[in-house]
Protein backbone atom coordinates (compact mmCIF):
# COMPACT_ATOMS: atom_id res chain seq x y z
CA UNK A 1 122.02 -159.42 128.93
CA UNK A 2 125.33 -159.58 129.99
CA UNK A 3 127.30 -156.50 132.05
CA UNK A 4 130.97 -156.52 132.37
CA UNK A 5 132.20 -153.97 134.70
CA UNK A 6 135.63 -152.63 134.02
CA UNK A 7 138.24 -153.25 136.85
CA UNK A 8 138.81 -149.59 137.66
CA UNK A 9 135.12 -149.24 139.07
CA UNK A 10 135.43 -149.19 143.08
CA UNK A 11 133.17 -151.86 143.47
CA UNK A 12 134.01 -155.51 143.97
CA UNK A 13 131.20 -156.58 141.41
CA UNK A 14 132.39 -157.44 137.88
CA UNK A 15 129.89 -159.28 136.59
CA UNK A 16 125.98 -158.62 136.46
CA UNK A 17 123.23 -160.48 134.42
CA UNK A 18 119.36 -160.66 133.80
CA UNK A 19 117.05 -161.74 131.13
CA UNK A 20 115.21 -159.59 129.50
CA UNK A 21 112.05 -159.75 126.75
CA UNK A 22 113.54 -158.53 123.22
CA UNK A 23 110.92 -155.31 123.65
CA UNK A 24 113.27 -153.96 126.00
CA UNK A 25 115.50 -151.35 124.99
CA UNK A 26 119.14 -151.52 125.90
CA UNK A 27 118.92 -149.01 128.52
CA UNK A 28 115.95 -150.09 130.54
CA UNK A 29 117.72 -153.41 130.84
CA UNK A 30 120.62 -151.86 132.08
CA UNK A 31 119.53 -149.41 134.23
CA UNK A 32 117.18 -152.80 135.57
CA UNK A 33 120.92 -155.13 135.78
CA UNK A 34 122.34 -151.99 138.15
CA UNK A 35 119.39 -151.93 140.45
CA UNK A 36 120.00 -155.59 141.20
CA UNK A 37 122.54 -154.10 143.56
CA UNK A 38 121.89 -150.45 145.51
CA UNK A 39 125.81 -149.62 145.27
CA UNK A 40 126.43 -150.28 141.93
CA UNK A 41 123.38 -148.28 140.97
CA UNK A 42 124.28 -145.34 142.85
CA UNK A 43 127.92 -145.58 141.51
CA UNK A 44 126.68 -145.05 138.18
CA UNK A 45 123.36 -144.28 137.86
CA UNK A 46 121.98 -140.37 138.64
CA UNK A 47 118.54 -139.41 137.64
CA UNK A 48 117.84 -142.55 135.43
CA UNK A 49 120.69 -142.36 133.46
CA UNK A 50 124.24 -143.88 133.27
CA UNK A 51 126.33 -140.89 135.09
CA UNK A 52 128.85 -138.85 132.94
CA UNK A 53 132.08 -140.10 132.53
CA UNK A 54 131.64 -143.60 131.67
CA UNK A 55 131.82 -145.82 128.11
CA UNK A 56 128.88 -148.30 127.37
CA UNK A 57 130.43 -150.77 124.70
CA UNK A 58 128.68 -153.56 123.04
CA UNK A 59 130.48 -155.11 120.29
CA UNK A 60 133.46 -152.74 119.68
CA UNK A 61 130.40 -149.58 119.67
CA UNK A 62 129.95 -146.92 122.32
CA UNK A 63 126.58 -146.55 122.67
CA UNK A 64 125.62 -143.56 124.40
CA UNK A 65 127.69 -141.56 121.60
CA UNK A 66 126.34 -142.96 118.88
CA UNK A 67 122.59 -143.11 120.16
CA UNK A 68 122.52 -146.67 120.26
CA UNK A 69 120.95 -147.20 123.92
CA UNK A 70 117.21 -146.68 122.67
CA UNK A 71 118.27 -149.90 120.60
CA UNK A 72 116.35 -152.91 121.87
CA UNK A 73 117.78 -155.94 123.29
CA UNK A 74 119.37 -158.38 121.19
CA UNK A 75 119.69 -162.72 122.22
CA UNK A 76 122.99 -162.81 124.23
CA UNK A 77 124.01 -158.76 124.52
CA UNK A 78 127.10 -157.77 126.10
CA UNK A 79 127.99 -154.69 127.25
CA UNK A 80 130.98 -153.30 129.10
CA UNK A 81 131.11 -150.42 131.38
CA UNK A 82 134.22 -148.55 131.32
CA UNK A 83 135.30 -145.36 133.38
CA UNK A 84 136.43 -142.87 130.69
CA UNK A 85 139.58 -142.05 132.88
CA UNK A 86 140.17 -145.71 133.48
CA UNK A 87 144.02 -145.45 133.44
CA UNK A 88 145.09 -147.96 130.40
């Protein structure tokens, strides 16, 4: 898994990636590819979930609005994290 962080996050980290087995749902991976670094996590992460105010996209799809972050892993996932007020 793959996790593109949009430019308008304050952090200097754009890029994060893992492997994961193909049990893993979507969201345990990424909550797992944020905890690689403690201030990216607490940037977006609040009581085990992605924080309000941000867009998980995988292949043109926002996931947290359509449900899709139960969805398990898939071979070569991308996802892109994207402040909802990210100015463009």
């Amino acid at each position: 898994m793959i996790v593109h962080l949009h430019s308008s996050i304050p952090t200097e980290i754009r890029l994060l990636r893992n492997k994961f087995e193909e049990d893993t749902t979507l969201l345990q991976g990424l909550l797992s590819i944020l905890s690689q670094n403690k201030d990216v996590y607490e940037l977006l992460v609040v009581d085990g979930n992605i924080k309000p105010g941000f867009l998980i996209i995988s292949d043109k799809v926002e996931l947290r609005t359509t449900k899709l972050l139960s969805s398990l892993i898939k071979k070569n996932t991308e996802l892109t994290i994207i402040p909802i007020s990210h100015g463009g």
